[in-house]
C-alpha atoms as a PDB file:
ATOM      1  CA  UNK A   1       0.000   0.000   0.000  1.00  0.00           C
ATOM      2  CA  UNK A   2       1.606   3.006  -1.191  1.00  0.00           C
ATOM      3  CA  UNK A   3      -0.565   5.993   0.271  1.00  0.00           C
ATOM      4  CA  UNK A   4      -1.181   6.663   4.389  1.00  0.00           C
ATOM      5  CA  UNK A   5      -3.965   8.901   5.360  1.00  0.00           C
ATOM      6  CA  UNK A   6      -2.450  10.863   8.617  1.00  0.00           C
ATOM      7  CA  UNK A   7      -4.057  10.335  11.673  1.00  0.00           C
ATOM      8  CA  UNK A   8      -1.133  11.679  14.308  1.00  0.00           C
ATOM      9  CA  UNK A   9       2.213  13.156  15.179  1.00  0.00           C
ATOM     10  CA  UNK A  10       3.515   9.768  15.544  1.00  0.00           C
ATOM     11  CA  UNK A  11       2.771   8.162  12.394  1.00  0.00           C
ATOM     12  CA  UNK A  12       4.258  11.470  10.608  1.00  0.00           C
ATOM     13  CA  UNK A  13       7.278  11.162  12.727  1.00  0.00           C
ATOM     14  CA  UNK A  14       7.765   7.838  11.422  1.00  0.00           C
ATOM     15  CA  UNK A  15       7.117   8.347   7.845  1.00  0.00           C
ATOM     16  CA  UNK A  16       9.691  10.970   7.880  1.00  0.00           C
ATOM     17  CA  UNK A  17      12.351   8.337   9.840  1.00  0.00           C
ATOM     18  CA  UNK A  18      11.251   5.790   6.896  1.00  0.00           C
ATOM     19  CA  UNK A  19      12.227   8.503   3.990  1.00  0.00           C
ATOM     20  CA  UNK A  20      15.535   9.020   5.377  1.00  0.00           C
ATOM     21  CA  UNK A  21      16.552   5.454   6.171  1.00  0.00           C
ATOM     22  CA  UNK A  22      15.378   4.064   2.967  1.00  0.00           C
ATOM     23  CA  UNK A  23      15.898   5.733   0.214  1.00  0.00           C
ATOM     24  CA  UNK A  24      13.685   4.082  -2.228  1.00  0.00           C
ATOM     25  CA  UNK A  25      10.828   4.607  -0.321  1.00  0.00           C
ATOM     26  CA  UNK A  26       8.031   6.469  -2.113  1.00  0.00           C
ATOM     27  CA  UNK A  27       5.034   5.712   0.014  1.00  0.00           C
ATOM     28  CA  UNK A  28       3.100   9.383  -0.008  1.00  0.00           C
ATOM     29  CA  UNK A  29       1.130  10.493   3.080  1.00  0.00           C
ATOM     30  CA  UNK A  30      -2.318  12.358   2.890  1.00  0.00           C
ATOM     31  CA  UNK A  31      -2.918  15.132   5.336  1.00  0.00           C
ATOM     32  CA  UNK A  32      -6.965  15.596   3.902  1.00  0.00           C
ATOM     33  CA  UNK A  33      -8.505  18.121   1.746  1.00  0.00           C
ATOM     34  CA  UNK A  34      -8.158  21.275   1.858  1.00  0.00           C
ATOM     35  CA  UNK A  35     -10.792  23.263   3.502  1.00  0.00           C
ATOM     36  CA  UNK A  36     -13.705  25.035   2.045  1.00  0.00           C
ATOM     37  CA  UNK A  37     -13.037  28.148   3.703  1.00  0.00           C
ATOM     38  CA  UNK A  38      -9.254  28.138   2.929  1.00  0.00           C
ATOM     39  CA  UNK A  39     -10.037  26.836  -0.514  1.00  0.00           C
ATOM     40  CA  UNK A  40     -12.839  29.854  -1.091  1.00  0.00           C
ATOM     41  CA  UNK A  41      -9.939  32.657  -0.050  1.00  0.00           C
ATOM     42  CA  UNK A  42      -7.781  30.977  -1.852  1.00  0.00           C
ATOM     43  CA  UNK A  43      -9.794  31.153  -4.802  1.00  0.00           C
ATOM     44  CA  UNK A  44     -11.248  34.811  -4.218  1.00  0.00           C
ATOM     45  CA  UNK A  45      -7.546  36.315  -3.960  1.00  0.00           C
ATOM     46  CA  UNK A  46      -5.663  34.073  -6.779  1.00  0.00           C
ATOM     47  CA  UNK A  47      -8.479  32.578  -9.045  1.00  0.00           C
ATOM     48  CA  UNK A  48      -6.852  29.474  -8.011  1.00  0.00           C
ATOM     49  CA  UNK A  49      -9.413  26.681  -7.586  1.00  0.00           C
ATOM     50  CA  UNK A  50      -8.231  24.271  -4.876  1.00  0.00           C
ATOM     51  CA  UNK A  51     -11.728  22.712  -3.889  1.00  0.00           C
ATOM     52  CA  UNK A  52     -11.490  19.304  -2.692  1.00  0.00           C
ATOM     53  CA  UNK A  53      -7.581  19.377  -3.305  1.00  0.00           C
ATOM     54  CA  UNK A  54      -5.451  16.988  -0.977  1.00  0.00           C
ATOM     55  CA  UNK A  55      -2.777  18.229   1.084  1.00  0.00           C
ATOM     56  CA  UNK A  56       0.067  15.483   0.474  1.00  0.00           C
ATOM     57  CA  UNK A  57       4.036  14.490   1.010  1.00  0.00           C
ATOM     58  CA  UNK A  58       5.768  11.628  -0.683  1.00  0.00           C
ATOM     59  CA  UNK A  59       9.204  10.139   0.340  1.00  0.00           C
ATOM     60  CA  UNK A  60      10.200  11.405  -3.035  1.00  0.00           C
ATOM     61  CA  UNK A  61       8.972  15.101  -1.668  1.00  0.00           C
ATOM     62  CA  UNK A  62      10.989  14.619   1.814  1.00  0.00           C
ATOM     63  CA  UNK A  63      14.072  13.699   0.100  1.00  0.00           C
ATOM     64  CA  UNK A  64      14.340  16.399  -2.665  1.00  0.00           C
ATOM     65  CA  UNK A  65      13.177  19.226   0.334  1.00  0.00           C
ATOM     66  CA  UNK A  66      16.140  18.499   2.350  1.00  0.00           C
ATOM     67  CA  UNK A  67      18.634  17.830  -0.639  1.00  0.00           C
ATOM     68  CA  UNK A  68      17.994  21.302  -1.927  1.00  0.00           C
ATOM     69  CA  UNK A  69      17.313  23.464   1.583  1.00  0.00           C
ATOM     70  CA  UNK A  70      19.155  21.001   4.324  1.00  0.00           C
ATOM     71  CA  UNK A  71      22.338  23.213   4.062  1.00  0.00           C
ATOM     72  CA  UNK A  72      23.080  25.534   6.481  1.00  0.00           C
ATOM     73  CA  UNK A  73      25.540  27.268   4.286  1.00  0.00           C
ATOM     74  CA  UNK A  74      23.013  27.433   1.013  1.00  0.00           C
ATOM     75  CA  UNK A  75      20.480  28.786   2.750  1.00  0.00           C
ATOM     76  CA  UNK A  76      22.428  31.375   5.164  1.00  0.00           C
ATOM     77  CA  UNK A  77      23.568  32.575   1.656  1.00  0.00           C
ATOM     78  CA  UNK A  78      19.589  33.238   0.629  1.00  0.00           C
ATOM     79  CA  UNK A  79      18.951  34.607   3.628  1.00  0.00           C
ATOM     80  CA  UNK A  80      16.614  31.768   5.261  1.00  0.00           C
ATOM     81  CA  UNK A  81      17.846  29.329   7.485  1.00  0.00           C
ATOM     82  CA  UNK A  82      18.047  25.175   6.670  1.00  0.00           C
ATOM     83  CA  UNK A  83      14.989  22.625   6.484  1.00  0.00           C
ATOM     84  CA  UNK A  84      15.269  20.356   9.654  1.00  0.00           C
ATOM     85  CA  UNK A  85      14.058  17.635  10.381  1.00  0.00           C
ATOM     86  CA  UNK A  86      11.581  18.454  12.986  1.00  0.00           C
ATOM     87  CA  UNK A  87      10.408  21.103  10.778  1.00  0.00           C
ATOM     88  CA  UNK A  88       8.031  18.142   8.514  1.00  0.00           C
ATOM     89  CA  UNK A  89       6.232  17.833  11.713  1.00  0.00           C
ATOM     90  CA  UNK A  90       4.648  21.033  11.578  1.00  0.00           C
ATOM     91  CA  UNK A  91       3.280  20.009   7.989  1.00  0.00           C
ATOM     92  CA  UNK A  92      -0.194  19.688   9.676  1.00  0.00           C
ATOM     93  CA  UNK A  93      -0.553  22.606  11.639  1.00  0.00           C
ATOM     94  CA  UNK A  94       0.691  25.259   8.799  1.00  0.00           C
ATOM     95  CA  UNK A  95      -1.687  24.119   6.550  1.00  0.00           C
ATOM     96  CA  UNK A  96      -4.863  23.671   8.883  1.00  0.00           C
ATOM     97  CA  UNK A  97      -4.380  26.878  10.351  1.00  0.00           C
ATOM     98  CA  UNK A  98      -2.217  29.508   7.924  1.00  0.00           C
ATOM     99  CA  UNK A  99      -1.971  32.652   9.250  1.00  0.00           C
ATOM    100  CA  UNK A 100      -1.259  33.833   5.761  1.00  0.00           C
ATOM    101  CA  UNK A 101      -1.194  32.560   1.802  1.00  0.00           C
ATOM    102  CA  UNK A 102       0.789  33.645  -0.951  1.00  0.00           C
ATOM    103  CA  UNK A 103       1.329  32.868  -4.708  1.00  0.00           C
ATOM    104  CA  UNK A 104       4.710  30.370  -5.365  1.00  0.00           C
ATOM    105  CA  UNK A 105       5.073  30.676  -9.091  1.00  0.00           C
ATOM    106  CA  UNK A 106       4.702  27.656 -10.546  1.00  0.00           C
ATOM    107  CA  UNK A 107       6.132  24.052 -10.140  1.00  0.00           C
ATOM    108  CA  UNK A 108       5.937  21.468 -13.821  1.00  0.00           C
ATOM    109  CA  UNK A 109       3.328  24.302 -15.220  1.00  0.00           C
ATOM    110  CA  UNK A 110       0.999  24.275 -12.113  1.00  0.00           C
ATOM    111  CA  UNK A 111       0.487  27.151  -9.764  1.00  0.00           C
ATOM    112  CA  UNK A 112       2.187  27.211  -6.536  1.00  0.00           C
ATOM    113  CA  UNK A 113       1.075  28.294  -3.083  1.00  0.00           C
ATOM    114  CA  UNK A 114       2.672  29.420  -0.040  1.00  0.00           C
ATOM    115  CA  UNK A 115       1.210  28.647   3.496  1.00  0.00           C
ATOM    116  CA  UNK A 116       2.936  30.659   6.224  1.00  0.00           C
ATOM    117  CA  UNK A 117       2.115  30.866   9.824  1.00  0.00           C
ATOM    118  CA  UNK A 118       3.725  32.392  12.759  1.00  0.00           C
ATOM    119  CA  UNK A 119       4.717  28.915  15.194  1.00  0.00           C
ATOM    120  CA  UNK A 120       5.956  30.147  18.405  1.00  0.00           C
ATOM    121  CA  UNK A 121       6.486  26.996  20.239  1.00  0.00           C
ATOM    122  CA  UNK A 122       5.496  23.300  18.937  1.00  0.00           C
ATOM    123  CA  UNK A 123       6.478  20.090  20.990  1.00  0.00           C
ATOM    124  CA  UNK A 124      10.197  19.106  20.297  1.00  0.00           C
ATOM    125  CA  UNK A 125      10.332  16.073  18.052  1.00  0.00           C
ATOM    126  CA  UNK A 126      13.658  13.657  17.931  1.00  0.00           C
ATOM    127  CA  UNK A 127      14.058  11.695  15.330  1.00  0.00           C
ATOM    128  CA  UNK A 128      16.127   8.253  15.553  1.00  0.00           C
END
């Protein structure tokens, strides 16, 4: 079975672990569809229809994120800090409760959205 519906910080914490051990893994996890009142902003401010869209990561996805913004030294050098981690666990917070939403250009010819939110203190996570 190649697609996990989230149910908890746990089962996230060990999909991540999976992606980094094994690097073939390309399970994908579902986080649900996006709500009706994010998905009517989103639509009123971008004309970007993202009704009944799923929120997703694959292994794939985990991999690549870290490859291109896990170094400390890249990203000092774009002014942003590296992708930990413990920052995948906060996946399902940002995007249930965004404090704001941009436009992200576009990724293979489809538009691209930023969630932000302002996190000022999440449980620590440890990954083994």
């Amino acid at each position: 079975k190649r697609i996990i519906i989230y149910s908890d910080d746990e089962q996230l914490k060990h999909f991540i672990e999976e992606c980094l051990i094994d690097k073939t893994y390309s399970k994908k996890l579902y986080f649900g569809i996006v709500s009706d009142v994010l998905a009517d902003e989103v639509y009123e401010r971008f004309h970007i229809d993202i009704h009944n869209f799923n929120c997703s990561l694959s292994g794939n996805e985990v991999r690549k994120i870290l490859t291109d913004h896990g170094s400390e030294e890249l990203e000092a050098a774009r002014g942003q800090r590296a992708v930990e981690y413990k920052d995948f666990m906060k996946i399902p917070y940002v995007i249930s409760k965004p404090s704001a939403v941009q436009e992200g250009g576009e990724y293979r010819n489809k538009p691209c959205l930023k969630f932000q939110t302002h996190i000022l203190k999440l449980p620590a996570y440890s990954l083994t």
